[in-house]
PDB file of N, CA and C in Angstrom:
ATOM      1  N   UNK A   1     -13.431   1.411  13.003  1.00  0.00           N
ATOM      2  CA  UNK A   1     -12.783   2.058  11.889  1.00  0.00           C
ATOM      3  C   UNK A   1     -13.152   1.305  10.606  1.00  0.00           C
ATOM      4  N   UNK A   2     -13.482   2.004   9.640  1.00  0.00           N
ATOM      5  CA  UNK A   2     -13.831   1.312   8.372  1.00  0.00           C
ATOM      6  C   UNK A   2     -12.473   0.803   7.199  1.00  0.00           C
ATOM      7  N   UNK A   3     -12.670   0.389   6.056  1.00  0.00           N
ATOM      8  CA  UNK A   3     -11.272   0.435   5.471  1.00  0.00           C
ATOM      9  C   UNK A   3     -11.226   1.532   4.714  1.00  0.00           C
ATOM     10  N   UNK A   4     -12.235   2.448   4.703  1.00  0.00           N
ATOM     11  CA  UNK A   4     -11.860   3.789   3.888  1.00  0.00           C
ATOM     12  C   UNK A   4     -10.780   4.559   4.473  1.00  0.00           C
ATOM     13  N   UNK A   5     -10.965   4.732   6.263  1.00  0.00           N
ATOM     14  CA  UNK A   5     -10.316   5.681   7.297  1.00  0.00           C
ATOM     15  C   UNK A   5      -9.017   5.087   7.010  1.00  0.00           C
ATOM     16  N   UNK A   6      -9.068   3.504   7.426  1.00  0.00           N
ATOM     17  CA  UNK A   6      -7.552   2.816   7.697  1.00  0.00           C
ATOM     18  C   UNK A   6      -6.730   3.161   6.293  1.00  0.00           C
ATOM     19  N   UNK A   7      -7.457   2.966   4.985  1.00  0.00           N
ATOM     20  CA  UNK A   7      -6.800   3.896   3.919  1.00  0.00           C
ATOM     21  C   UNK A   7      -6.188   4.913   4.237  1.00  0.00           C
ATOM     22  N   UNK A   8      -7.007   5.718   4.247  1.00  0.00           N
ATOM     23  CA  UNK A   8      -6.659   7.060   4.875  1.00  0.00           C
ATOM     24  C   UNK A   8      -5.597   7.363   5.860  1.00  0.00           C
ATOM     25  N   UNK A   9      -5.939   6.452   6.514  1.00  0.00           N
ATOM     26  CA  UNK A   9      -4.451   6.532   7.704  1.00  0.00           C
ATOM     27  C   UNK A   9      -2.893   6.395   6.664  1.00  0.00           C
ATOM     28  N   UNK A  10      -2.919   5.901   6.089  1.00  0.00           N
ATOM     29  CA  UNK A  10      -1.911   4.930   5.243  1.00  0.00           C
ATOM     30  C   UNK A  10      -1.056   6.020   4.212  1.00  0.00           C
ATOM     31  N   UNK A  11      -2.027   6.676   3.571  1.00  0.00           N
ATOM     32  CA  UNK A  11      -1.977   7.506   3.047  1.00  0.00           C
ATOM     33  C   UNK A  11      -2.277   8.948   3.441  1.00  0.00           C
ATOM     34  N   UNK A  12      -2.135   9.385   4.479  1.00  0.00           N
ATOM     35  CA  UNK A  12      -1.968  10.554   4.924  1.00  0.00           C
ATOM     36  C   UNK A  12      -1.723  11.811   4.296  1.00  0.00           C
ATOM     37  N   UNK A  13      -1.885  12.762   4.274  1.00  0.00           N
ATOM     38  CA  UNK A  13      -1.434  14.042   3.104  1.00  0.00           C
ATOM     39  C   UNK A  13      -2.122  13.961   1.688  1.00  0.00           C
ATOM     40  N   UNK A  14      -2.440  12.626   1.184  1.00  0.00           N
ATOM     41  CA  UNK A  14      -2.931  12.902   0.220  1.00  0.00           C
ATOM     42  C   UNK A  14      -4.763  12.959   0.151  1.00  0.00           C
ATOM     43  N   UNK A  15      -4.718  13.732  -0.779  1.00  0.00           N
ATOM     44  CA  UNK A  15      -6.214  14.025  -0.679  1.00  0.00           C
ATOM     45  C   UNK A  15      -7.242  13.460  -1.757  1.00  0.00           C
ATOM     46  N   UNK A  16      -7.986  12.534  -1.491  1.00  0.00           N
ATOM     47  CA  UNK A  16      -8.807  11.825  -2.595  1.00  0.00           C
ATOM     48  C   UNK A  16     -10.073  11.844  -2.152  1.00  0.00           C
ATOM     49  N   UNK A  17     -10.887  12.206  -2.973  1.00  0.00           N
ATOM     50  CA  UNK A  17     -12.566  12.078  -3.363  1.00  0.00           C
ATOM     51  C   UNK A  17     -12.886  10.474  -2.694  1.00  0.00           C
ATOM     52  N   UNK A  18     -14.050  10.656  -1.690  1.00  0.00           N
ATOM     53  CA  UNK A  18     -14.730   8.926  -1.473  1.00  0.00           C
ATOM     54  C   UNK A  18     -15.128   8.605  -3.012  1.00  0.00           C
ATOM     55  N   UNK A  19     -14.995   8.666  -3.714  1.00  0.00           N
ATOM     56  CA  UNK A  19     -15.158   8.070  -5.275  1.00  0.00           C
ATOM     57  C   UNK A  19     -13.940   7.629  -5.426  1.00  0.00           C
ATOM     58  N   UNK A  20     -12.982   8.145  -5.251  1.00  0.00           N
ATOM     59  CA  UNK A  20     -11.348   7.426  -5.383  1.00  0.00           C
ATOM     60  C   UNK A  20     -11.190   6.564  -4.661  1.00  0.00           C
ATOM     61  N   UNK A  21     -11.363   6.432  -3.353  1.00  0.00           N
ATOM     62  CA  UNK A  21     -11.219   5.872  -2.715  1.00  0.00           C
ATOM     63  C   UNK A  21     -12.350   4.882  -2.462  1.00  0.00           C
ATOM     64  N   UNK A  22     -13.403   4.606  -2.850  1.00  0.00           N
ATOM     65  CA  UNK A  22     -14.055   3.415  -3.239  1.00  0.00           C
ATOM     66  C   UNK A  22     -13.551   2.625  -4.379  1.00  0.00           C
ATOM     67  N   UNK A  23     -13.083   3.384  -5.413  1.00  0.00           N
ATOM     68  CA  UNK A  23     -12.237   2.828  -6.390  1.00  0.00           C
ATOM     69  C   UNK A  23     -11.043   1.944  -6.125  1.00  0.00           C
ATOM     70  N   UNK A  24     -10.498   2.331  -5.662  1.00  0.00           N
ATOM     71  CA  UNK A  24      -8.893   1.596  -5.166  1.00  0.00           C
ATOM     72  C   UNK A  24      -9.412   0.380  -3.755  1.00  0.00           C
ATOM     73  N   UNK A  25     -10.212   0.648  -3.312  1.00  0.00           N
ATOM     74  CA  UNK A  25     -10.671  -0.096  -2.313  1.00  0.00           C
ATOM     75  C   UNK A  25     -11.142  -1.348  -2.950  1.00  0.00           C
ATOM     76  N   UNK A  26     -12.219  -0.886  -3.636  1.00  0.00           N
ATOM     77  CA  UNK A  26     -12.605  -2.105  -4.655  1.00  0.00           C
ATOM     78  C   UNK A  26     -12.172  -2.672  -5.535  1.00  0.00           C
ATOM     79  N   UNK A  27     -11.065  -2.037  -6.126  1.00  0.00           N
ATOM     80  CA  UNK A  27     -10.091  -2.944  -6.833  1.00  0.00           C
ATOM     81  C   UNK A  27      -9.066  -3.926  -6.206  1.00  0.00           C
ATOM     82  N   UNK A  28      -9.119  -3.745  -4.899  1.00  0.00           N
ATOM     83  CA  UNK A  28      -8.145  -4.931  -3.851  1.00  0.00           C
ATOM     84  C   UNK A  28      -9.474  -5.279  -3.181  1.00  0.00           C
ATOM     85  N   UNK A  29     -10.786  -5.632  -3.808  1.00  0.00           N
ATOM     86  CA  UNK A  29     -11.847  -6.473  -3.354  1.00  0.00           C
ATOM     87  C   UNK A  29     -12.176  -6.147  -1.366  1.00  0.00           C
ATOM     88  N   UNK A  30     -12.227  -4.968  -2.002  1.00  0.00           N
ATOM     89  CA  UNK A  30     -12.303  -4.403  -0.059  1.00  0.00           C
ATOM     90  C   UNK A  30     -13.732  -3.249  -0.147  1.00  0.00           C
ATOM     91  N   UNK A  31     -14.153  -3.275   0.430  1.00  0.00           N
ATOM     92  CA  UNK A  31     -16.033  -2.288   0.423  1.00  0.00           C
ATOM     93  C   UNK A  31     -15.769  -1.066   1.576  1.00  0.00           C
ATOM     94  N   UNK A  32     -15.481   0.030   1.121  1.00  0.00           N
ATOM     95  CA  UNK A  32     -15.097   1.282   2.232  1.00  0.00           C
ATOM     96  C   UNK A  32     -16.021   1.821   3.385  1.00  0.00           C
ATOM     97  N   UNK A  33     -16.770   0.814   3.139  1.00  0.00           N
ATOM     98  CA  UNK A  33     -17.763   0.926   4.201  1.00  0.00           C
ATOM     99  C   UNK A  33     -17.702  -0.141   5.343  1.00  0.00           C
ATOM    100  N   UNK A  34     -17.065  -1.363   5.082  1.00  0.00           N
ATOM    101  CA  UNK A  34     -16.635  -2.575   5.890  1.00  0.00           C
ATOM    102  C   UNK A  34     -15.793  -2.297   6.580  1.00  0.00           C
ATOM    103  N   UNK A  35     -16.057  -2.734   8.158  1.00  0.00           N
ATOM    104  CA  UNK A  35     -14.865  -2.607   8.786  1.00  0.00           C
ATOM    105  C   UNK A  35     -13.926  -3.265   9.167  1.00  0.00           C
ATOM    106  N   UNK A  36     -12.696  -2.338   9.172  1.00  0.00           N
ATOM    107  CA  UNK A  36     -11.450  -3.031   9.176  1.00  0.00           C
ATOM    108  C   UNK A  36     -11.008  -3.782  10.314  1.00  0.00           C
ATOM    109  N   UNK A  37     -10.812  -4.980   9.927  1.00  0.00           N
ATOM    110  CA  UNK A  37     -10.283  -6.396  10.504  1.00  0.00           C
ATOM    111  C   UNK A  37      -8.395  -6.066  10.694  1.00  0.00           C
ATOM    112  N   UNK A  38      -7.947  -5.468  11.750  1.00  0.00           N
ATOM    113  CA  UNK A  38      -6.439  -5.627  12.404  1.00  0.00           C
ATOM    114  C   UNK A  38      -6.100  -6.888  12.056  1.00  0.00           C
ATOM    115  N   UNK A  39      -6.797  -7.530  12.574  1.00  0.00           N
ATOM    116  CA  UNK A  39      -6.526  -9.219  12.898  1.00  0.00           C
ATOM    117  C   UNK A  39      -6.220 -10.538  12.135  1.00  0.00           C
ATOM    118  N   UNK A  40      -7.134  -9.914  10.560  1.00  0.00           N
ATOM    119  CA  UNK A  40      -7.294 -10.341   9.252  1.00  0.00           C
ATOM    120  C   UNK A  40      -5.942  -9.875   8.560  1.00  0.00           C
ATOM    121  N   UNK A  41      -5.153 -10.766   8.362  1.00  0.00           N
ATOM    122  CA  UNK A  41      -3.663 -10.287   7.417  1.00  0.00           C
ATOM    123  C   UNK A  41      -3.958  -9.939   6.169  1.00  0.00           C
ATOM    124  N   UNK A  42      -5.036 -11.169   5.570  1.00  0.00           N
ATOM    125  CA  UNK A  42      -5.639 -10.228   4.214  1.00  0.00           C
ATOM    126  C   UNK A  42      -6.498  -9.245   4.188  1.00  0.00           C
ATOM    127  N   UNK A  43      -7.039  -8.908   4.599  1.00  0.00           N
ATOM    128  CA  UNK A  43      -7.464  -7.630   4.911  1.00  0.00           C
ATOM    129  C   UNK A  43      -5.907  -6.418   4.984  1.00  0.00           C
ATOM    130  N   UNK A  44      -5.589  -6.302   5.786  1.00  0.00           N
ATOM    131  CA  UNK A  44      -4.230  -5.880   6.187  1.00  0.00           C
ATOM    132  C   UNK A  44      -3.489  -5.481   4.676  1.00  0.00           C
ATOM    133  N   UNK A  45      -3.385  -6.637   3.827  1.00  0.00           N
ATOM    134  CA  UNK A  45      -2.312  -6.540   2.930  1.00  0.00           C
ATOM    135  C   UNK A  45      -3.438  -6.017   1.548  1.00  0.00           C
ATOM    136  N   UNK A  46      -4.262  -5.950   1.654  1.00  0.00           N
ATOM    137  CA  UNK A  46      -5.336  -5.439   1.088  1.00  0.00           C
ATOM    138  C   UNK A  46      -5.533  -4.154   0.938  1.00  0.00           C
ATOM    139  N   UNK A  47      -5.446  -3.144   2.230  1.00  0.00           N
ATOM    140  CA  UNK A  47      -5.295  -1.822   2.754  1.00  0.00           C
ATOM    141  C   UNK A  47      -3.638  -1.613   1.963  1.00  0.00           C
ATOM    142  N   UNK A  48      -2.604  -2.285   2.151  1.00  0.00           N
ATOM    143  CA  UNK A  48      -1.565  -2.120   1.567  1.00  0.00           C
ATOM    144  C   UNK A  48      -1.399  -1.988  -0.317  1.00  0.00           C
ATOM    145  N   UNK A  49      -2.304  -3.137  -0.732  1.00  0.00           N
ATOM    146  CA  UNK A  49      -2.320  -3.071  -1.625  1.00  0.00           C
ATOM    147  C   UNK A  49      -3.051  -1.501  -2.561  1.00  0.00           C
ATOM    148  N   UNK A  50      -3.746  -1.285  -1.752  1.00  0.00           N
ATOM    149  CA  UNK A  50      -4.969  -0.165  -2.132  1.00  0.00           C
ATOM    150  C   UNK A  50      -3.868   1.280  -2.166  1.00  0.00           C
ATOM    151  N   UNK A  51      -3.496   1.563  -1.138  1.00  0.00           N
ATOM    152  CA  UNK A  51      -2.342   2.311  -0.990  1.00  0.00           C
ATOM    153  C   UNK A  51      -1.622   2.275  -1.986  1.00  0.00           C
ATOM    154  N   UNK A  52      -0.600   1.381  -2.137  1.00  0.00           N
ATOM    155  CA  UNK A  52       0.386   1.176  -3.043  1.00  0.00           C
ATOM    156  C   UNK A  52      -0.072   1.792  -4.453  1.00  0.00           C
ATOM    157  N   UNK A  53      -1.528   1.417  -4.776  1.00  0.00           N
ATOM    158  CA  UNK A  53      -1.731   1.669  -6.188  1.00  0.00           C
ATOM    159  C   UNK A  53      -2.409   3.235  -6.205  1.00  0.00           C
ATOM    160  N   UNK A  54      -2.839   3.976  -4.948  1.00  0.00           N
ATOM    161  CA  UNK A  54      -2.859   5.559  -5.253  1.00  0.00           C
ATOM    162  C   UNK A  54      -1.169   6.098  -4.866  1.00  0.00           C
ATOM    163  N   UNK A  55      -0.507   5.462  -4.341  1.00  0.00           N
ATOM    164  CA  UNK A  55       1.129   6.123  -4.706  1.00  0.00           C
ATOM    165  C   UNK A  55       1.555   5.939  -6.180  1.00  0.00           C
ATOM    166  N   UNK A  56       1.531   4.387  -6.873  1.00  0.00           N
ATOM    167  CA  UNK A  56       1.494   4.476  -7.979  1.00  0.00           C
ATOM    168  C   UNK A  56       0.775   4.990  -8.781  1.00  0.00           C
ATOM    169  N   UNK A  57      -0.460   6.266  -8.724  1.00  0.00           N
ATOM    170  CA  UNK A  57      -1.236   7.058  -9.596  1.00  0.00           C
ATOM    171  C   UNK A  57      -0.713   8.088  -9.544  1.00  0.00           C
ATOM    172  N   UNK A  58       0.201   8.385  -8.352  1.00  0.00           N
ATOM    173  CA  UNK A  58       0.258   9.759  -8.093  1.00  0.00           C
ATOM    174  C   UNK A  58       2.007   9.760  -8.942  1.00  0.00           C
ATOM    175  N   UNK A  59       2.829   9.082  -9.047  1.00  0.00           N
ATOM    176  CA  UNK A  59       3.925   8.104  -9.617  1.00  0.00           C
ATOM    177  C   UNK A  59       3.465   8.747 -11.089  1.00  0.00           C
ATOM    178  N   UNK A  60       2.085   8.178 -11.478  1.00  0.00           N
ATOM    179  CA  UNK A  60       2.299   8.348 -13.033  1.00  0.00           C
ATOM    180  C   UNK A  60       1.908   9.749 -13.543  1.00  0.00           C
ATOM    181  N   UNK A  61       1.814  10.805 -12.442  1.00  0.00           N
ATOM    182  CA  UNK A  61       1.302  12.313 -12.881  1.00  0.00           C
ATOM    183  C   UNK A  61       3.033  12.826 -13.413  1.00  0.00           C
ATOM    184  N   UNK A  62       3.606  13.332 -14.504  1.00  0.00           N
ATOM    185  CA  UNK A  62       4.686  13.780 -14.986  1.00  0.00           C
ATOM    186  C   UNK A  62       4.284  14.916 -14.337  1.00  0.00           C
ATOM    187  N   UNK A  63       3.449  15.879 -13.876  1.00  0.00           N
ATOM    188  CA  UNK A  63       3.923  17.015 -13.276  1.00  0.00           C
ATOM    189  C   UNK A  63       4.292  17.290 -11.822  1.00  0.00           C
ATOM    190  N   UNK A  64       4.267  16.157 -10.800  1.00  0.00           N
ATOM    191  CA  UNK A  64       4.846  15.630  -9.819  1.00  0.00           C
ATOM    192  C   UNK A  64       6.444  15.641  -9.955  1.00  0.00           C
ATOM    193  N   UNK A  65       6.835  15.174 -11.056  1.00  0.00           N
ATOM    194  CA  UNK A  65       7.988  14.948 -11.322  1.00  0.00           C
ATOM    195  C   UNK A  65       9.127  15.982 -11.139  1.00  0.00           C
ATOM    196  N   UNK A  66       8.516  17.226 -11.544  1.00  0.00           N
ATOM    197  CA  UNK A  66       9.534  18.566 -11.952  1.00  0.00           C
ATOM    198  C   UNK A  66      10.366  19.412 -10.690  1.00  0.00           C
ATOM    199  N   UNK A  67      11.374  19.843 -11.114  1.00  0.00           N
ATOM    200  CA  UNK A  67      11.536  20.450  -9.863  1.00  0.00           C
ATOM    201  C   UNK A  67      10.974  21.519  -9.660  1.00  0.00           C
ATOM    202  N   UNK A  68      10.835  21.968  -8.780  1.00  0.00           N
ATOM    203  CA  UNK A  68      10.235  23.510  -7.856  1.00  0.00           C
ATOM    204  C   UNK A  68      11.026  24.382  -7.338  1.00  0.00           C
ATOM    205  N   UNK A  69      10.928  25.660  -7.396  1.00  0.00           N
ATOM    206  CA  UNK A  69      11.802  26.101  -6.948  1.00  0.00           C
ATOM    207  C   UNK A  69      10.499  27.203  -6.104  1.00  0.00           C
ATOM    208  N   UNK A  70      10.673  27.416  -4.920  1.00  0.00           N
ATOM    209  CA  UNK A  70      10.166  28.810  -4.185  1.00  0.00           C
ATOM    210  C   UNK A  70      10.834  29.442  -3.694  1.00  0.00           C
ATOM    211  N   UNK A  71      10.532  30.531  -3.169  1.00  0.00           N
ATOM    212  CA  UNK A  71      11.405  31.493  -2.265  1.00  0.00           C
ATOM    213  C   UNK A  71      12.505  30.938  -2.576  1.00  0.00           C
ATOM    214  N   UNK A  72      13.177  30.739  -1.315  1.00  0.00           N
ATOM    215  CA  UNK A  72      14.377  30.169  -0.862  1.00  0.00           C
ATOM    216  C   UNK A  72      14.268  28.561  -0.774  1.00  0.00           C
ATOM    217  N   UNK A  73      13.230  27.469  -0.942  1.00  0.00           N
ATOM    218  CA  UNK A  73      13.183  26.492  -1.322  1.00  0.00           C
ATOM    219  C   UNK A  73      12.906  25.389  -2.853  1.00  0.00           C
ATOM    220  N   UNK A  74      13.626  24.596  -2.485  1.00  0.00           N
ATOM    221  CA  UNK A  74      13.617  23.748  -3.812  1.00  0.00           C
ATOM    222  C   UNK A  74      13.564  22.574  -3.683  1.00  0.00           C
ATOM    223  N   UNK A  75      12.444  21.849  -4.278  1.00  0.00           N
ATOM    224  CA  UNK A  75      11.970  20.588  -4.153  1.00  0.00           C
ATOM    225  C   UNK A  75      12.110  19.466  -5.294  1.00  0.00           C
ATOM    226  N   UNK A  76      13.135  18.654  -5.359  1.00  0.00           N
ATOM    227  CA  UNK A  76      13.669  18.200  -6.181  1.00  0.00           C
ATOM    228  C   UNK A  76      13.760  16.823  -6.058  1.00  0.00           C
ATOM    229  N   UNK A  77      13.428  16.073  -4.836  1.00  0.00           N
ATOM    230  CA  UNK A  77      13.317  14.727  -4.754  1.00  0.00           C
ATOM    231  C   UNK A  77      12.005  13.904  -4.617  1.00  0.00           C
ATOM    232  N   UNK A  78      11.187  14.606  -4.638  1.00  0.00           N
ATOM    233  CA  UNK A  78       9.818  14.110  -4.628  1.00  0.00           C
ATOM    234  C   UNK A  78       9.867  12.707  -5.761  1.00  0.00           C
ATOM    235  N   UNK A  79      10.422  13.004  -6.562  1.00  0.00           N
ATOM    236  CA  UNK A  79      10.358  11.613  -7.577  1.00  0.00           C
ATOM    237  C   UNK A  79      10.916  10.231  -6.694  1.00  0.00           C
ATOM    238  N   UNK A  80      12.228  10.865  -6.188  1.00  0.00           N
ATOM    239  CA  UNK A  80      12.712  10.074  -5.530  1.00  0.00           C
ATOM    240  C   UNK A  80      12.502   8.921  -4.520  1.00  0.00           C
ATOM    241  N   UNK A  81      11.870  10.262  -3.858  1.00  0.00           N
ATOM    242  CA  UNK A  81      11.079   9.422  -2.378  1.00  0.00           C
ATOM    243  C   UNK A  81      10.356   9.085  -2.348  1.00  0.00           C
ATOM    244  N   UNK A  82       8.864   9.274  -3.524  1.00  0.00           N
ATOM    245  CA  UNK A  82       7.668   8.926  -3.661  1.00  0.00           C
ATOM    246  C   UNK A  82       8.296   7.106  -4.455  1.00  0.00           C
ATOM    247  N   UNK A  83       9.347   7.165  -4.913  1.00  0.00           N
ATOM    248  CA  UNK A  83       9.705   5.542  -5.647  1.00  0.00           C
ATOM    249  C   UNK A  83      10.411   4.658  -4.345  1.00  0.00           C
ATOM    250  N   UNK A  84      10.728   5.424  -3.150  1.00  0.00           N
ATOM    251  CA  UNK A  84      11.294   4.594  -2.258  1.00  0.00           C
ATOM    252  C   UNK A  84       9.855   4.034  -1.595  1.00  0.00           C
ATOM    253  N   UNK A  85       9.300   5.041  -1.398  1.00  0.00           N
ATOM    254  CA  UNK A  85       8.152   4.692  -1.013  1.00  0.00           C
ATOM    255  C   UNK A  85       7.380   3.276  -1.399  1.00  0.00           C
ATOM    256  N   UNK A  86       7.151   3.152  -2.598  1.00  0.00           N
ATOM    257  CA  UNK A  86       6.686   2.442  -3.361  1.00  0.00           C
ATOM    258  C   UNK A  86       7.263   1.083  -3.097  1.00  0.00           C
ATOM    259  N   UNK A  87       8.377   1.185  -3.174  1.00  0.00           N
ATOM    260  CA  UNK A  87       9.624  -0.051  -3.147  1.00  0.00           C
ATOM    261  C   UNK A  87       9.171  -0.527  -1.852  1.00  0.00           C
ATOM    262  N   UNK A  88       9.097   0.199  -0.591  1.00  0.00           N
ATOM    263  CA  UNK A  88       9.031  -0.134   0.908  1.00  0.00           C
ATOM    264  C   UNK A  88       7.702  -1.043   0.976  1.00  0.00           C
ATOM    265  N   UNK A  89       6.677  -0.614   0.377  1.00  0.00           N
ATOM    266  CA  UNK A  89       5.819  -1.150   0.542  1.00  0.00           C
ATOM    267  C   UNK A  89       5.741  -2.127  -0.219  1.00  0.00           C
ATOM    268  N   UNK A  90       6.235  -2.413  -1.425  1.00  0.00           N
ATOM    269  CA  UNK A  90       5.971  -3.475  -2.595  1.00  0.00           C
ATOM    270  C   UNK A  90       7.059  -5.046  -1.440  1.00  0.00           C
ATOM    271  N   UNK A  91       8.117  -4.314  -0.966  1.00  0.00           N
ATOM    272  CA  UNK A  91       8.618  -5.130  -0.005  1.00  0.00           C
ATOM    273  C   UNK A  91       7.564  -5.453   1.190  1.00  0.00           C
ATOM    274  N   UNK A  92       7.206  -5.124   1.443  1.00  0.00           N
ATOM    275  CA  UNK A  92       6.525  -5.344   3.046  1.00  0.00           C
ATOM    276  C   UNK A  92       5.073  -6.321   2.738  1.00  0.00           C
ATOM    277  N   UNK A  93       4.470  -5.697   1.371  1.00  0.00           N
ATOM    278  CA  UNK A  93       3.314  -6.324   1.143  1.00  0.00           C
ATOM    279  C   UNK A  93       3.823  -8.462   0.941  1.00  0.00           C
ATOM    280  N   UNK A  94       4.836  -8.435  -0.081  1.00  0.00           N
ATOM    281  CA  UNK A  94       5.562  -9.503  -0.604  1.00  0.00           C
ATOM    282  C   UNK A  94       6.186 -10.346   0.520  1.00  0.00           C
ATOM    283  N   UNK A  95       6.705  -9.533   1.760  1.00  0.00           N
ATOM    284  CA  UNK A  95       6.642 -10.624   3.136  1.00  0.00           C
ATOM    285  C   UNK A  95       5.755 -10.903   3.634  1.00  0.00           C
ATOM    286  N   UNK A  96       4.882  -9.825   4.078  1.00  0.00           N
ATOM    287  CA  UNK A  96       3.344 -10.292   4.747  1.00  0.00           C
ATOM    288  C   UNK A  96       2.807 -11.983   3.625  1.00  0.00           C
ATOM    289  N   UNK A  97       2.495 -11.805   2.374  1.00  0.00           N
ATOM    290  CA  UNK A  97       2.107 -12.723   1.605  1.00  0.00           C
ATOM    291  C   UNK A  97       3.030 -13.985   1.930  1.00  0.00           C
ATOM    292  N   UNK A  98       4.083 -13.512   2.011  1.00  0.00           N
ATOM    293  CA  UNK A  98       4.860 -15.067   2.101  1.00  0.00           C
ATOM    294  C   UNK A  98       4.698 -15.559   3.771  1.00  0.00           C
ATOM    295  N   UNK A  99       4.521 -14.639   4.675  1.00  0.00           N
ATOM    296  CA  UNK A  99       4.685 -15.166   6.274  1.00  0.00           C
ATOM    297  C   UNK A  99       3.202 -15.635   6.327  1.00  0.00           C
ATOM    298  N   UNK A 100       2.459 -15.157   5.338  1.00  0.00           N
ATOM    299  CA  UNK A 100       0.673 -16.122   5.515  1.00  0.00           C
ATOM    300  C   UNK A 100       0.975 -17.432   4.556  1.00  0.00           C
ATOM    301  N   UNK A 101       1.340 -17.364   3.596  1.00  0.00           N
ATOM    302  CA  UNK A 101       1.698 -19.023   3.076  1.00  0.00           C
ATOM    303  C   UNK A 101       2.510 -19.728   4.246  1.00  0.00           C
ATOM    304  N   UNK A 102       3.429 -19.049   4.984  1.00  0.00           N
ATOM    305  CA  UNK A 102       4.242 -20.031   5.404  1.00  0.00           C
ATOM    306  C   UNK A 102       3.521 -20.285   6.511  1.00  0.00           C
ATOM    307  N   UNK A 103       2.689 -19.298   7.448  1.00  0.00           N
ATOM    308  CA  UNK A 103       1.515 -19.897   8.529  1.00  0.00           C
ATOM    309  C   UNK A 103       0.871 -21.037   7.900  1.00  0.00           C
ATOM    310  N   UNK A 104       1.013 -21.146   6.787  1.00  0.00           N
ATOM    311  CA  UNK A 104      -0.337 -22.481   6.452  1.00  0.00           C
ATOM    312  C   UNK A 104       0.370 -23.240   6.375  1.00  0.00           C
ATOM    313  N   UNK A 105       1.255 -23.170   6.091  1.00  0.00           N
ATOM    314  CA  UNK A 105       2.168 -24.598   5.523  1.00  0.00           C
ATOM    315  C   UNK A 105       2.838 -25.111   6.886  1.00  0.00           C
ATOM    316  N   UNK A 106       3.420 -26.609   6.790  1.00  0.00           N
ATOM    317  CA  UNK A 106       3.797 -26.914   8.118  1.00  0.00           C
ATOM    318  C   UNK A 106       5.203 -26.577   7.838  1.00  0.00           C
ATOM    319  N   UNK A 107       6.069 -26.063   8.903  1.00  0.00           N
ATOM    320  CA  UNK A 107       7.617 -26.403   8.962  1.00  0.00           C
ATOM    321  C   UNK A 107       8.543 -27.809   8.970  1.00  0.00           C
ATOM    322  N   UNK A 108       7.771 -28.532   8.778  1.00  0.00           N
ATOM    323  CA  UNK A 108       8.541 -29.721   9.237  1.00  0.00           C
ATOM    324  C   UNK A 108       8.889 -30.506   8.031  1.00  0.00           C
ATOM    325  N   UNK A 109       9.388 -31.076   7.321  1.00  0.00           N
ATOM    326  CA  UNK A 109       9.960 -31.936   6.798  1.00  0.00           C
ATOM    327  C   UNK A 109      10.828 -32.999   6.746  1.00  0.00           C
ATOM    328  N   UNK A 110      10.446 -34.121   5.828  1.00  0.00           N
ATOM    329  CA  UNK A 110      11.483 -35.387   5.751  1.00  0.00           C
ATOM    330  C   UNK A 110      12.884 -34.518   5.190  1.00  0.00           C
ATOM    331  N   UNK A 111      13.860 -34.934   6.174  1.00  0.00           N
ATOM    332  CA  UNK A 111      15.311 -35.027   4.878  1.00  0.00           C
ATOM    333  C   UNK A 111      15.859 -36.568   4.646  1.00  0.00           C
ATOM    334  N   UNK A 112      15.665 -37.266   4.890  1.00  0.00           N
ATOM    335  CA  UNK A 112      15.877 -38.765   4.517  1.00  0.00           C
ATOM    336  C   UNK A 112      14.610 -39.853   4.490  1.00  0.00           C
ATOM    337  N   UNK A 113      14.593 -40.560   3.375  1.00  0.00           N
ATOM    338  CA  UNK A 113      13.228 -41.819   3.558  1.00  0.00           C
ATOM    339  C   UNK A 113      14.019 -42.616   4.189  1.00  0.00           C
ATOM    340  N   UNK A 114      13.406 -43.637   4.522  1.00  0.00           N
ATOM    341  CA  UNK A 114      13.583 -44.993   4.137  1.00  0.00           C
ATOM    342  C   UNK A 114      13.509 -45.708   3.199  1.00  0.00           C
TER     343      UNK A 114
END
């Protein structure tokens, strides 16, 4: 699997041009033609990051925003859920980052010298 697809996975439903999506790829220093490393956390939080910032494009379209009304349906929280969204991941990316500092770092510490 490359990191264009694993994008893709991530972002599901939405539909972007391989020009977009080399874009956002390469702006979290990732090549959509390289393949994706599971195993690699930066890599991982990388794919997250890439994501995050086509939810936040799609975030800054004001005509996303409006409500809809069809038939008998009405779509009125899309603002909503597309910002929970955002939040979920801005959380998840911000632990991953901290549980790889804290892999490097040792747990152990002095609480008293001599």
């Amino acid at each position: 699997m490359t990191n264009a697809e694993r994008l893709l996975m991530e972002i599901t439903g939405i539909n972007l041009t391989p020009a977009e999506i080399d874009v956002y790829l390469s702006e979290n220093c990732l090549s959509s033609t390289d393949t994706y490393d599971a195993n690699n956390k930066q890599n991982t939080i990388a794919i997250y990051e890439a994501a995050l910032s086509v939810l936040e494009s799609i975030a800054n379209n004001p005509e996303y925003m409006k409500t809809r009304k069809f038939d008998d349906m009405t779509i009125d929280k899309f603002a909503e859920n597309l910002q929970n969204r955002i939040d979920q991941l801005e959380r998840k990316i911000r632990k991953m980052k901290s549980d790889l500092q804290t892999a490097s770092q040792s747990n152990f510490f002095m609480l008293f010298r001599e």
